[in-house]
N, C-alpha and C. Protein backbone atom coordinates (compact mmCIF):
# COMPACT_ATOMS: atom_id res chain seq x y z
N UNK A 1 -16.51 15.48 2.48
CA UNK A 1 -16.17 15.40 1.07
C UNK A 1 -14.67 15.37 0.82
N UNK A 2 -13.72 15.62 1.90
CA UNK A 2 -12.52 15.46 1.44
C UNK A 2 -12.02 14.18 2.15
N UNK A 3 -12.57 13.25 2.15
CA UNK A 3 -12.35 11.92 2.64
C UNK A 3 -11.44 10.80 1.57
N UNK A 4 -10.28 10.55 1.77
CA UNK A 4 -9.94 9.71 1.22
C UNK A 4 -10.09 7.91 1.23
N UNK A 5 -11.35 7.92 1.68
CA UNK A 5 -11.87 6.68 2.23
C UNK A 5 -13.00 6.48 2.69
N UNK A 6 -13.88 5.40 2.34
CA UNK A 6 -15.41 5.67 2.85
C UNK A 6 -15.77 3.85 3.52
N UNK A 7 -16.69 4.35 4.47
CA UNK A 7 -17.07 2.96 5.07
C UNK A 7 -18.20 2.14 4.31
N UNK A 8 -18.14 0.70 4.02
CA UNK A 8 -19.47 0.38 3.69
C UNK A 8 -19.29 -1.55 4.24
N UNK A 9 -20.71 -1.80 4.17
CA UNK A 9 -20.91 -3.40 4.12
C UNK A 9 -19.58 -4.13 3.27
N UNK A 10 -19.05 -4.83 4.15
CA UNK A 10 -18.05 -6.14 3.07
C UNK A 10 -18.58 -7.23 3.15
N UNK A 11 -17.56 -8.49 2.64
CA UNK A 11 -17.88 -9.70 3.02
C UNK A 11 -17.83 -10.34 4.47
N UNK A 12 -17.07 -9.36 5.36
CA UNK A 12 -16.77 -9.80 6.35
C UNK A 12 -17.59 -8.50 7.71
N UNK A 13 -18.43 -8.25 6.99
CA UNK A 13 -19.08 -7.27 8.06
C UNK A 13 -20.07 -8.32 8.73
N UNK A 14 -20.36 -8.99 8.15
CA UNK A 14 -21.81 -10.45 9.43
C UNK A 14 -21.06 -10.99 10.41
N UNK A 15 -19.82 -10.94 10.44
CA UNK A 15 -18.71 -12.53 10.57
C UNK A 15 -18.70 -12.23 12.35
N UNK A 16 -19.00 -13.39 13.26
CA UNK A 16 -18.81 -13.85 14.37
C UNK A 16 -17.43 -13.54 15.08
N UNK A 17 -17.20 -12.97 16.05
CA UNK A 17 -16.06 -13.20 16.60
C UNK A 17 -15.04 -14.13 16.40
N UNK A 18 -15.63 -15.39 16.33
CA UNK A 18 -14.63 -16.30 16.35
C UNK A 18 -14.26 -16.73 15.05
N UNK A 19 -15.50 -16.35 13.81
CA UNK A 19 -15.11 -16.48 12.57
C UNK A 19 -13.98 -15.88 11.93
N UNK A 20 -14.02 -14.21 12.75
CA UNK A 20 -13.21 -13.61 12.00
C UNK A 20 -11.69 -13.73 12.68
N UNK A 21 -11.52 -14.15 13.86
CA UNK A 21 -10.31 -14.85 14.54
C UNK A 21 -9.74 -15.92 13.97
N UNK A 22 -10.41 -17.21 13.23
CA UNK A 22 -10.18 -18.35 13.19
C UNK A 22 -9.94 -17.61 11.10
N UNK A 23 -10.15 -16.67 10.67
CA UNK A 23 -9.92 -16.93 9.20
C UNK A 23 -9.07 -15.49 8.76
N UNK A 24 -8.80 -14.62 9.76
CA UNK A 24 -7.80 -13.80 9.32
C UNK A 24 -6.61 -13.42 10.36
N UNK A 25 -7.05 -13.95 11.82
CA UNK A 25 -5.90 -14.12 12.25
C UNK A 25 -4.76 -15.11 12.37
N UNK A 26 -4.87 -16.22 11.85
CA UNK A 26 -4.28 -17.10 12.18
C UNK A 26 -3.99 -17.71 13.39
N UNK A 27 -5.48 -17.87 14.08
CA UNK A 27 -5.11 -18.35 15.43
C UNK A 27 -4.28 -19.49 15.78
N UNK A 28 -4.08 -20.11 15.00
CA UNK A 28 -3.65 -21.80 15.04
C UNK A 28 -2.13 -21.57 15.27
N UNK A 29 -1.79 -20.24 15.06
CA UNK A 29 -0.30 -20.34 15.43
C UNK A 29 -0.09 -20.33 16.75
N UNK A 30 -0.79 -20.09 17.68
CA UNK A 30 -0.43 -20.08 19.13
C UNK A 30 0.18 -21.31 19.49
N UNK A 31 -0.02 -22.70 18.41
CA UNK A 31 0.76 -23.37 18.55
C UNK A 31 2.41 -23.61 18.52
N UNK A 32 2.62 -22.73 17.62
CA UNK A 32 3.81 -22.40 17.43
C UNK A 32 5.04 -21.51 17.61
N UNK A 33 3.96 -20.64 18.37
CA UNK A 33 4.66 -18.78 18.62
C UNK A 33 5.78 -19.32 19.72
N UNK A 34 6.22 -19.87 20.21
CA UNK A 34 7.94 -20.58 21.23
C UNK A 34 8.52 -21.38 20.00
N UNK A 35 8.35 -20.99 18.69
CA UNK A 35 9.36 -21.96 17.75
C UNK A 35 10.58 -20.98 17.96
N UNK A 36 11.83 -21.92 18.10
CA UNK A 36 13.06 -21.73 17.93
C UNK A 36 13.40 -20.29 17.15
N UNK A 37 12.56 -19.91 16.09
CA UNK A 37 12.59 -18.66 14.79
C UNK A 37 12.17 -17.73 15.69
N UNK A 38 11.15 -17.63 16.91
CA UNK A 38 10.97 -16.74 17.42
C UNK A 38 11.71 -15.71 18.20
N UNK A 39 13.13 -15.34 18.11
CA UNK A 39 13.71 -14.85 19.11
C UNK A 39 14.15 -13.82 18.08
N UNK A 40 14.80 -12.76 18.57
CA UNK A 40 14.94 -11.62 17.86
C UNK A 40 17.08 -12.57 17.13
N UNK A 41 17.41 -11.68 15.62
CA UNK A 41 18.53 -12.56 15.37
C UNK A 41 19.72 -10.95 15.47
N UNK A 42 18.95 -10.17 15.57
CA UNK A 42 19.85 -8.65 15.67
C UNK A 42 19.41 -7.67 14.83
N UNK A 43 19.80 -6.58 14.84
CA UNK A 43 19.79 -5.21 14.12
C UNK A 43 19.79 -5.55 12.71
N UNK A 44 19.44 -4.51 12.35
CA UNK A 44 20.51 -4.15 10.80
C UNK A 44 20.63 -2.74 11.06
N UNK A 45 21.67 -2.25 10.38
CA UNK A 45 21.95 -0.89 10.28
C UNK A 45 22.16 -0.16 9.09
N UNK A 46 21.38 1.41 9.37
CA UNK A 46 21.04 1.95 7.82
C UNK A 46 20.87 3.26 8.40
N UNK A 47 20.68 3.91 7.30
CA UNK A 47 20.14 5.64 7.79
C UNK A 47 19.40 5.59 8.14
N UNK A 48 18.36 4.96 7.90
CA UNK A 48 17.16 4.93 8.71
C UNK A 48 16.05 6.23 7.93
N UNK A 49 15.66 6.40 6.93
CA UNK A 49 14.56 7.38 6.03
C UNK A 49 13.63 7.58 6.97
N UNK A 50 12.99 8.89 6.72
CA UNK A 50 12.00 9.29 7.30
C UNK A 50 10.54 8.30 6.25
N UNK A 51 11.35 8.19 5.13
CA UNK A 51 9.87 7.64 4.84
C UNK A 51 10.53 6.57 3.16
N UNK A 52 9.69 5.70 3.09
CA UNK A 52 10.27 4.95 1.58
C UNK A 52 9.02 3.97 1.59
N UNK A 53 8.82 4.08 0.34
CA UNK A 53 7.44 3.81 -0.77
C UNK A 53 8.14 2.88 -1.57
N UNK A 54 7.99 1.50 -1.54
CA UNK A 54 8.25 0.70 -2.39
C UNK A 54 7.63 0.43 -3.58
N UNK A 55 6.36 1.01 -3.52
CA UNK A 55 5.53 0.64 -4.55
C UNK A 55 5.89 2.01 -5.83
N UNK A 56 6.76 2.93 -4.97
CA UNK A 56 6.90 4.00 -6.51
C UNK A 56 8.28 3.56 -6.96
N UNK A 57 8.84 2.20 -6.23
CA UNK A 57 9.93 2.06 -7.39
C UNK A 57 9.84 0.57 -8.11
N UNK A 58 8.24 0.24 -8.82
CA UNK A 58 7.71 -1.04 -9.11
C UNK A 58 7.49 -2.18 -7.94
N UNK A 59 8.05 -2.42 -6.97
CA UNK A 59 8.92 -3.29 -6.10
C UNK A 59 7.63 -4.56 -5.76
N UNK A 60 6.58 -3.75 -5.43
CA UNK A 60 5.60 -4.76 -4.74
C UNK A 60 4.81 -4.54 -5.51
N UNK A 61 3.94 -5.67 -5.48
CA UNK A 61 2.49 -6.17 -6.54
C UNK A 61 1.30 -5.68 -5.87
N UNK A 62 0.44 -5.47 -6.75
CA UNK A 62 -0.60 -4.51 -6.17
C UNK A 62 -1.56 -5.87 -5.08
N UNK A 63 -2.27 -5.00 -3.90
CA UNK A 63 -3.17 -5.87 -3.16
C UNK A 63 -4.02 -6.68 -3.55
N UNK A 64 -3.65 -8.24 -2.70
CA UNK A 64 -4.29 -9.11 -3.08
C UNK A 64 -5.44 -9.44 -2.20
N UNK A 65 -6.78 -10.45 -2.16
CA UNK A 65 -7.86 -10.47 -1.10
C UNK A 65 -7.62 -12.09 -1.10
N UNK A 66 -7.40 -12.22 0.58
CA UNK A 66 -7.30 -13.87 0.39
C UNK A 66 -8.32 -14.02 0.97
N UNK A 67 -9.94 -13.86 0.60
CA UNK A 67 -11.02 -14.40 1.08
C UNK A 67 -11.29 -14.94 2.50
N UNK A 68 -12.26 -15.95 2.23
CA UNK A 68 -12.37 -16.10 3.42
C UNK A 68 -11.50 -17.80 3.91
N UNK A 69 -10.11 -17.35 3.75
CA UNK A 69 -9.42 -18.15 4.33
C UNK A 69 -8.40 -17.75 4.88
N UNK A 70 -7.77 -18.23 6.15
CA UNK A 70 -6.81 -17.43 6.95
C UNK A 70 -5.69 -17.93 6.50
N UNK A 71 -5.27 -17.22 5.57
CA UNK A 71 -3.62 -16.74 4.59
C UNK A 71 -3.29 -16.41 4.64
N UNK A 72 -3.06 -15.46 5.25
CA UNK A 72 -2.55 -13.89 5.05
C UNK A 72 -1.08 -14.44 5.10
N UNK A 73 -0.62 -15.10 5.94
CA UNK A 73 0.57 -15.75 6.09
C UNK A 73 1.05 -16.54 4.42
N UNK A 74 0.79 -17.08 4.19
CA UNK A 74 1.00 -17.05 2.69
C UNK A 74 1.40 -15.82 1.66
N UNK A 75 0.44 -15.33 1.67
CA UNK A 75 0.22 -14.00 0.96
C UNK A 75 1.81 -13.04 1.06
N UNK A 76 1.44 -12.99 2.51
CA UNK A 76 3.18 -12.22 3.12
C UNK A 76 4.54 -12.54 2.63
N UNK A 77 4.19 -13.76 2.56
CA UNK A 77 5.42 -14.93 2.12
C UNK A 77 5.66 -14.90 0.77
N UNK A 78 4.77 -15.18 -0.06
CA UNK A 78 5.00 -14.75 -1.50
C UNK A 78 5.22 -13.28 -2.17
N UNK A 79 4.64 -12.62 -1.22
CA UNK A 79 4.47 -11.51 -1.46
C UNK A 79 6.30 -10.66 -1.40
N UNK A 80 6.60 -11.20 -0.24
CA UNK A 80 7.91 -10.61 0.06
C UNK A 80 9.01 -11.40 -0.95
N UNK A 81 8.44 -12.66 -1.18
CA UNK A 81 9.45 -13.13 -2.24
C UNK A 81 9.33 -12.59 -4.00
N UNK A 82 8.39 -12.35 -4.37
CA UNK A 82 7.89 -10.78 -5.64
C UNK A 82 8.69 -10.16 -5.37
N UNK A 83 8.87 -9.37 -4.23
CA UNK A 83 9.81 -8.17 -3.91
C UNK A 83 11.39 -8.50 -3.99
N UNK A 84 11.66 -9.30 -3.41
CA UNK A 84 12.90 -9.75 -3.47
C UNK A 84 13.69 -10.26 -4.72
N UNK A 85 12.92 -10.96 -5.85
CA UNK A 85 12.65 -11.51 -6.96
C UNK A 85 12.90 -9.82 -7.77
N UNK A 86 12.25 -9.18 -7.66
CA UNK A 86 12.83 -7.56 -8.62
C UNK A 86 13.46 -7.12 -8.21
N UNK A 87 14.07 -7.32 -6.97
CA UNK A 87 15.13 -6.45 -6.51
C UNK A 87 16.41 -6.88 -7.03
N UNK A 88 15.99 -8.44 -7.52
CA UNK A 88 17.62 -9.17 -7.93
C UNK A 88 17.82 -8.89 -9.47
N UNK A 89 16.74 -7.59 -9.85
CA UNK A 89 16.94 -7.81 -11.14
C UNK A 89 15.97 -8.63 -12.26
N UNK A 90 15.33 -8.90 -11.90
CA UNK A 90 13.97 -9.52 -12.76
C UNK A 90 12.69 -8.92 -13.05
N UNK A 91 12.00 -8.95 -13.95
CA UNK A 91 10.58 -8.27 -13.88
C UNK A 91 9.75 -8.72 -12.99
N UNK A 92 8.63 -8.38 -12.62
CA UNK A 92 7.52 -8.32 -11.88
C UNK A 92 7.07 -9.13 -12.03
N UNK A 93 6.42 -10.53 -11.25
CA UNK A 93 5.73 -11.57 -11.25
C UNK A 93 4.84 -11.61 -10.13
N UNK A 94 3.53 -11.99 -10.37
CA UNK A 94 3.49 -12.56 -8.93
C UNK A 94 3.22 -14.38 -8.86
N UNK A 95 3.08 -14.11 -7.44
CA UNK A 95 3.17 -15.98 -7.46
C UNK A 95 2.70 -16.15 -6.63
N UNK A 96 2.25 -17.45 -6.63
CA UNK A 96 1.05 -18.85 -5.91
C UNK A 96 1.17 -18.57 -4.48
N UNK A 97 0.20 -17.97 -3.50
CA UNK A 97 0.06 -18.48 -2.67
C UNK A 97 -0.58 -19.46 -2.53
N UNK A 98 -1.60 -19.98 -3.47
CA UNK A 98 -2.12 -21.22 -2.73
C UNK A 98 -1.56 -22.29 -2.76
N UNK A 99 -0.19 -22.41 -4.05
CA UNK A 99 1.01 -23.01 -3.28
C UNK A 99 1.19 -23.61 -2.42
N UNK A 100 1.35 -22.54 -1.03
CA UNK A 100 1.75 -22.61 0.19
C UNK A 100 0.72 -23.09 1.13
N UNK A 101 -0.43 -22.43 0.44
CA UNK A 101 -1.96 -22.75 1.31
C UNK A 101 -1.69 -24.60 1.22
N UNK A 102 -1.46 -25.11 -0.17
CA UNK A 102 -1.95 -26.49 0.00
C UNK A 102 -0.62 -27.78 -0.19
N UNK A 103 0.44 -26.85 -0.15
CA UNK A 103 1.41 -27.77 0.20
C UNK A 103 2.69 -27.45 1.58
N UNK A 104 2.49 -26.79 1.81
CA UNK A 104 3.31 -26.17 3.24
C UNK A 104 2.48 -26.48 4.47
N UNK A 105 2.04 -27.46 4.86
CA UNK A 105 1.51 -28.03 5.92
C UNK A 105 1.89 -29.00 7.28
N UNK A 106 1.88 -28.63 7.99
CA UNK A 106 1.67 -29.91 9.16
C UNK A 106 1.79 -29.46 11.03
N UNK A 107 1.89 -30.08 11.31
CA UNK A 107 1.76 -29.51 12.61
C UNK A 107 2.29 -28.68 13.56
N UNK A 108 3.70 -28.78 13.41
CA UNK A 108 4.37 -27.70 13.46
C UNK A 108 4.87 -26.90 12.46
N UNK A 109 3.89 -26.64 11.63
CA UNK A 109 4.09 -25.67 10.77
C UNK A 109 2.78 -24.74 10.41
N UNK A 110 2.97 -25.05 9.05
CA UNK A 110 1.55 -24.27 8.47
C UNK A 110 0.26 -25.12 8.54
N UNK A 111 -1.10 -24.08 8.58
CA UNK A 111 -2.48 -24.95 8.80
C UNK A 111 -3.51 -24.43 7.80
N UNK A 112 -2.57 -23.89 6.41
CA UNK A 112 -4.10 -23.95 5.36
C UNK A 112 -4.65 -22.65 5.65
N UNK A 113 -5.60 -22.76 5.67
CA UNK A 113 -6.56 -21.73 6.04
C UNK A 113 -7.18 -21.45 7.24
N UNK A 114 -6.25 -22.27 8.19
CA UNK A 114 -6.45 -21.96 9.62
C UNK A 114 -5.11 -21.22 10.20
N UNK A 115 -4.23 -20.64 8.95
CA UNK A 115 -3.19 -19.93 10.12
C UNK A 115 -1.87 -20.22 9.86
N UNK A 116 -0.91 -19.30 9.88
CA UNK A 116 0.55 -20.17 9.80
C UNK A 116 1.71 -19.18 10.06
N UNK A 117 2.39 -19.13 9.89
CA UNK A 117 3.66 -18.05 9.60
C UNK A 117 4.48 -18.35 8.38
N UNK A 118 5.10 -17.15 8.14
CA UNK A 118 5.02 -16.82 6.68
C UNK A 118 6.70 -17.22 6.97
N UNK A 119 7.66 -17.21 7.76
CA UNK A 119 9.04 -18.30 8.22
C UNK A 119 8.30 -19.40 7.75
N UNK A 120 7.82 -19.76 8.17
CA UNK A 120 7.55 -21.33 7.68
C UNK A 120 7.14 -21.59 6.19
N UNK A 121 6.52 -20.57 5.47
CA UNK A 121 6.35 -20.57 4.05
C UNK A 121 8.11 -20.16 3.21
N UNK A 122 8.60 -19.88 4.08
CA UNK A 122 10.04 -19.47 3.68
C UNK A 122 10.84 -20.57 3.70
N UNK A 123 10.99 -21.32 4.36
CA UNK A 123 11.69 -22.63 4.44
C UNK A 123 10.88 -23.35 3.38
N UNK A 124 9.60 -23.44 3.34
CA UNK A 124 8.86 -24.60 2.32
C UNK A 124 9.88 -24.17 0.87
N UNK A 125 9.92 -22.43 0.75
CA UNK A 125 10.89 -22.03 -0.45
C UNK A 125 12.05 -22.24 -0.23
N UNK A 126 12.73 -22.72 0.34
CA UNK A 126 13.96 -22.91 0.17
C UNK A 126 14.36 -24.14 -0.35
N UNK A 127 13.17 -25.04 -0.22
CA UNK A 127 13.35 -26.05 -0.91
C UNK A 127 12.61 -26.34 -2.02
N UNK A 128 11.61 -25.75 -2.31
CA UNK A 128 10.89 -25.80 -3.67
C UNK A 128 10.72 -24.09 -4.16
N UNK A 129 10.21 -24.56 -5.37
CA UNK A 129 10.49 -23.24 -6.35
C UNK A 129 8.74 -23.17 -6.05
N UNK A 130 8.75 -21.40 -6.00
CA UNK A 130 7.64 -20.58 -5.69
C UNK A 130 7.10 -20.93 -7.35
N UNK A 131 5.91 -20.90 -7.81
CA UNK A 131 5.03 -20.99 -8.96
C UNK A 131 4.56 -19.87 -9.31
N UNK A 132 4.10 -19.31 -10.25
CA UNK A 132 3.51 -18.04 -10.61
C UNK A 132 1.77 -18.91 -10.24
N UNK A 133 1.10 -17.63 -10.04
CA UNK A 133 -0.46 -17.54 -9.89
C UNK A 133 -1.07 -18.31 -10.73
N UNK A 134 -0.76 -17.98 -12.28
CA UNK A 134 -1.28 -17.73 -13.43
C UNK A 134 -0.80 -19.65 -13.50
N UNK A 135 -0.27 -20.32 -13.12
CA UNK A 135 -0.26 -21.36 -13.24
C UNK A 135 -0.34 -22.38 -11.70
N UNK A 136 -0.95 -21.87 -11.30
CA UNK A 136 -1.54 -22.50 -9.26
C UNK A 136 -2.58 -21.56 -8.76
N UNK A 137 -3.41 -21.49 -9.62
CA UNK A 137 -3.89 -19.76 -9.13
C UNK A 137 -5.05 -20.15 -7.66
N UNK A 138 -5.44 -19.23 -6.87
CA UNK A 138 -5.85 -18.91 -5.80
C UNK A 138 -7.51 -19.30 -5.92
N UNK A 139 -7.86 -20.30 -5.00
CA UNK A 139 -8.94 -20.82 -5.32
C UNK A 139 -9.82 -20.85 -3.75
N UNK A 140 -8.84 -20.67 -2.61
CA UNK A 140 -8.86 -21.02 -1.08
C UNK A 140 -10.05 -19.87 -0.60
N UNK A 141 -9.62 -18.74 -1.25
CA UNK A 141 -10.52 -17.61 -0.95
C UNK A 141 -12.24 -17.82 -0.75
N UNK A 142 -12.62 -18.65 -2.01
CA UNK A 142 -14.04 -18.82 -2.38
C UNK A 142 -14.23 -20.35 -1.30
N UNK A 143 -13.29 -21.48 -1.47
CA UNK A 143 -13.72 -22.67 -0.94
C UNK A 143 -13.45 -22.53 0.72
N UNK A 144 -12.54 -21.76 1.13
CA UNK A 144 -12.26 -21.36 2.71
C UNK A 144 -11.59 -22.70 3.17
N UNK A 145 -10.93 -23.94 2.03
CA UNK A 145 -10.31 -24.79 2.78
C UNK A 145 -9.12 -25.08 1.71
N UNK A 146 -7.69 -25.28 2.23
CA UNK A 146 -6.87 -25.85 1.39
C UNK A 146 -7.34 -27.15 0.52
N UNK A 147 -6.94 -27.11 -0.64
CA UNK A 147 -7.01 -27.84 -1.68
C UNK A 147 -5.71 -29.38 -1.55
N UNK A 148 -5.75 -30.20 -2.36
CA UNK A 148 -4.43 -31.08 -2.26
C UNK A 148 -3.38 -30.45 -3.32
N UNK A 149 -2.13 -30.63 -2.65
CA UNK A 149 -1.37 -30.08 -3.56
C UNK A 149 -0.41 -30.18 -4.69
N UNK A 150 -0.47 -29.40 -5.55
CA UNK A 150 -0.69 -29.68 -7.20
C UNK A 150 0.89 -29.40 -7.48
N UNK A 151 1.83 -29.16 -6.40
CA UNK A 151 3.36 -28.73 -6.57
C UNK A 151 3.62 -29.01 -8.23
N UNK A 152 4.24 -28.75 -9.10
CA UNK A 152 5.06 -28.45 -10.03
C UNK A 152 6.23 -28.06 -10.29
N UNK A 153 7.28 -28.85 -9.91
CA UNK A 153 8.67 -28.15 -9.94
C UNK A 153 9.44 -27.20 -11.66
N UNK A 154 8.72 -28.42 -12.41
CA UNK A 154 8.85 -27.87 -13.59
C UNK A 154 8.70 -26.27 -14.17
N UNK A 155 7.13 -25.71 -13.03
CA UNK A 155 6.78 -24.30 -13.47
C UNK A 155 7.09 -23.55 -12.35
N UNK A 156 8.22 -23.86 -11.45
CA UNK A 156 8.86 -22.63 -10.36
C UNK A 156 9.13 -21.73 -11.13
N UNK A 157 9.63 -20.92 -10.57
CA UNK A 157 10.02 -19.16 -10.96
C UNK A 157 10.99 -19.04 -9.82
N UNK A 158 11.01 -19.42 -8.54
CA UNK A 158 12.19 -18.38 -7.41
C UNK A 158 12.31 -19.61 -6.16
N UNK A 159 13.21 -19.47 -5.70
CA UNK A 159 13.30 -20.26 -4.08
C UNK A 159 13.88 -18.99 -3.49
N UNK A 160 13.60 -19.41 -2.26
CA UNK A 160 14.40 -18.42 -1.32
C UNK A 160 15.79 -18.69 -0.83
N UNK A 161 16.82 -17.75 -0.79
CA UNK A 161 18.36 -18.33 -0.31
C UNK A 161 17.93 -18.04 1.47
N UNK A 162 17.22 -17.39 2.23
CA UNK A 162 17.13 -17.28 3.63
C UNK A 162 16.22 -16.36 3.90
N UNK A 163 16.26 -16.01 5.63
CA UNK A 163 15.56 -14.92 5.90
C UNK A 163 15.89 -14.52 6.75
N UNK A 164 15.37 -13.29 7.66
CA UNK A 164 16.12 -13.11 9.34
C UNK A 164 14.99 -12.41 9.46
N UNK A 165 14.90 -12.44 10.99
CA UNK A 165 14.25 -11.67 11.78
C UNK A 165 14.24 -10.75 12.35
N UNK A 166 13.54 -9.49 12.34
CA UNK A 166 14.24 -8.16 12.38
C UNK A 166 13.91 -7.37 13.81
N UNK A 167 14.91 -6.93 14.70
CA UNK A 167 14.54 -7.00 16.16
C UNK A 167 13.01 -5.65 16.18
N UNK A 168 12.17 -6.20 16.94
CA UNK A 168 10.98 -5.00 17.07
C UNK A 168 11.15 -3.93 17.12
N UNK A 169 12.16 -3.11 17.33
CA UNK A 169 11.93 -2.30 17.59
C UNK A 169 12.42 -0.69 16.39
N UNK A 170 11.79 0.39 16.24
CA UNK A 170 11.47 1.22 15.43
C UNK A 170 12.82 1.62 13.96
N UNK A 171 14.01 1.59 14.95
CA UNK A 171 14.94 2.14 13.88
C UNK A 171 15.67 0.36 13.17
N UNK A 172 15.40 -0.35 14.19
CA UNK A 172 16.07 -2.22 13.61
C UNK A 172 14.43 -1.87 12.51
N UNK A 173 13.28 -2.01 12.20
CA UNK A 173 12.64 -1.71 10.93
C UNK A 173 12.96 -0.59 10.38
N UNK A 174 12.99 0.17 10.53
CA UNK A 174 13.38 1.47 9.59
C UNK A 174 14.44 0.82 8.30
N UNK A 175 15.55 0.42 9.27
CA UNK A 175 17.03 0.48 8.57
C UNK A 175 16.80 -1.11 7.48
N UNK A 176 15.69 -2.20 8.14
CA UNK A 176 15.51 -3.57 7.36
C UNK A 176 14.39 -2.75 5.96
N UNK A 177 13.68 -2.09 6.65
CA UNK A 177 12.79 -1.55 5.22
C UNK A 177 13.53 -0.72 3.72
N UNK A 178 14.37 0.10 4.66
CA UNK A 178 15.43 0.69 3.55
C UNK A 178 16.04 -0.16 2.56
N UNK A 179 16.02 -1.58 2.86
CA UNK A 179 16.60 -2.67 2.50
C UNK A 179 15.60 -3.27 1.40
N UNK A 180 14.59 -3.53 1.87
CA UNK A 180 13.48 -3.87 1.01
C UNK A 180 12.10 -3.95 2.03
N UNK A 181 10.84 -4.55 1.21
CA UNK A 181 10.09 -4.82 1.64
C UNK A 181 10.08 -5.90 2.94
N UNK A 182 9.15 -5.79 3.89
CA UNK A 182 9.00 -6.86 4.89
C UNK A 182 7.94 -7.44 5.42
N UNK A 183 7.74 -8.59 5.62
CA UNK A 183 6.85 -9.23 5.65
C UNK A 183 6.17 -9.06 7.58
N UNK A 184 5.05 -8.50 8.11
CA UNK A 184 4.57 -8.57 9.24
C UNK A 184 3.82 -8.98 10.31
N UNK A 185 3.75 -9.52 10.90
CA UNK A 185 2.51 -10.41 11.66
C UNK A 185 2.11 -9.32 12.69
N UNK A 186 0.77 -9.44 12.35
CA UNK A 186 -0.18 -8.30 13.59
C UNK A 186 -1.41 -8.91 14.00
N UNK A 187 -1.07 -9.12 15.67
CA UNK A 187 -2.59 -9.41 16.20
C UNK A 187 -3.96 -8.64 15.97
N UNK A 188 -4.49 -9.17 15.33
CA UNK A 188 -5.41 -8.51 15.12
C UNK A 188 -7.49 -8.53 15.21
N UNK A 189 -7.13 -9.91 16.25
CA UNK A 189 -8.28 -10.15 17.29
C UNK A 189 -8.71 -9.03 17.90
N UNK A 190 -9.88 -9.55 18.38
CA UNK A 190 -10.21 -8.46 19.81
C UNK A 190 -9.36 -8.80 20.97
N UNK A 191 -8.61 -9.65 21.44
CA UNK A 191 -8.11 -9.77 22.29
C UNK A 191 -6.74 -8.77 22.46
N UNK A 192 -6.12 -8.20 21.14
CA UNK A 192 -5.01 -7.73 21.07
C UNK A 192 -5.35 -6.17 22.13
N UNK A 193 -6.20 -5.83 21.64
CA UNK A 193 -6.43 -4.25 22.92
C UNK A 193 -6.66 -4.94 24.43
N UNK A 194 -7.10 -5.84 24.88
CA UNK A 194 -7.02 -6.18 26.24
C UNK A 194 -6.26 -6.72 26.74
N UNK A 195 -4.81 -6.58 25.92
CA UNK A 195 -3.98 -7.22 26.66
C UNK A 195 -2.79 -6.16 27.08
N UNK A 196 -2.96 -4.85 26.51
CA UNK A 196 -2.00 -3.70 26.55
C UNK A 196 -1.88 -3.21 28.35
């Protein structure tokens, strides 16, 4: 009874091994994991907090469900650009990942709902303006396949000026989180425990 959390049936409790590999991990990036972006770019340095809650100072938008399409990489991407977007001083928006789902594509890049990295949704912003929801809204979840894409430059809201990569290890995040929110990629196959 003092459980802050309880187990039950989801949408994704039937789902096949390979279903749930191919639509929330983003397997399709194995194509890409030796891109040039992959190498660590250095530190940052900070006090380093024992602990910081972005969400008690407005910063991040409450959790979103990207169905059954493998986004999450999207999601991250917009998600961290919300954050960044109030930090410069603006109110709270959120914005289009499916956006990114259906126009940030190709082979060495992003794959829809098969997978991508959320660097690569960062560059798509650097050159086009991120959209609010409420006008591109999220449709990938229910259909499980990118849509064609409906870009609108007219109804952007934000681009991105850059990004960096923050070296793995405990106090290089500590000191980038103090900074703001950050966007994360986690294996999260069955394969990730058999490879330790």
């Amino acid at each position: 009874g003092k459980h802050t959390w309880w187990a039950a049936v989801n949408p994704m409790s039937d789902f096949k091994v390979h279903e749930w590999e191919g639509i929330k991990t983003g397997k399709a990036v194995h194509q890409v994991k030796n891109h040039p972006f992959a190498h660590h770019l250095g530190s940052l340095k900070g006090t380093n907090p024992t602990r910081k809650d972005w969400r008690e100072e407005g910063v991040v938008t409450g959790v979103k469900d990207q169905g059954g399409c493998g986004s999450c990489w999207a999601f991250s991407a917009t998600e961290s650009l919300e954050s960044g977007y109030v930090l410069a001083g603006n109110d709270q928006v959120i914005l289009a990942p499916q956006e990114l789902v259906d126009c940030d594509h190709g082979i060495l890049t992003n794959h829809g709902c098969k997978g991508g990295m959320y660097y690569h949704a960062w560059k798509w912003e650097e050159s086009n303006y991120a959209m609010k929801e409420s006008d591109y809204p999220y449709v990938s979840g229910t259909t499980k396949v990118k849509g064609d894409c409906a870009y609108d430059e007219s109804k952007g809201v934000v681009k991105t000026t850059g990004y960096k990569q923050v070296n793995a290890d405990v106090d290089s995040i500590k000191a980038a989180v103090e900074q703001q929110p950050l966007s994360i990629a986690v294996m999260a196959d069955n394969d990730a425990d058999r490879k330790s």
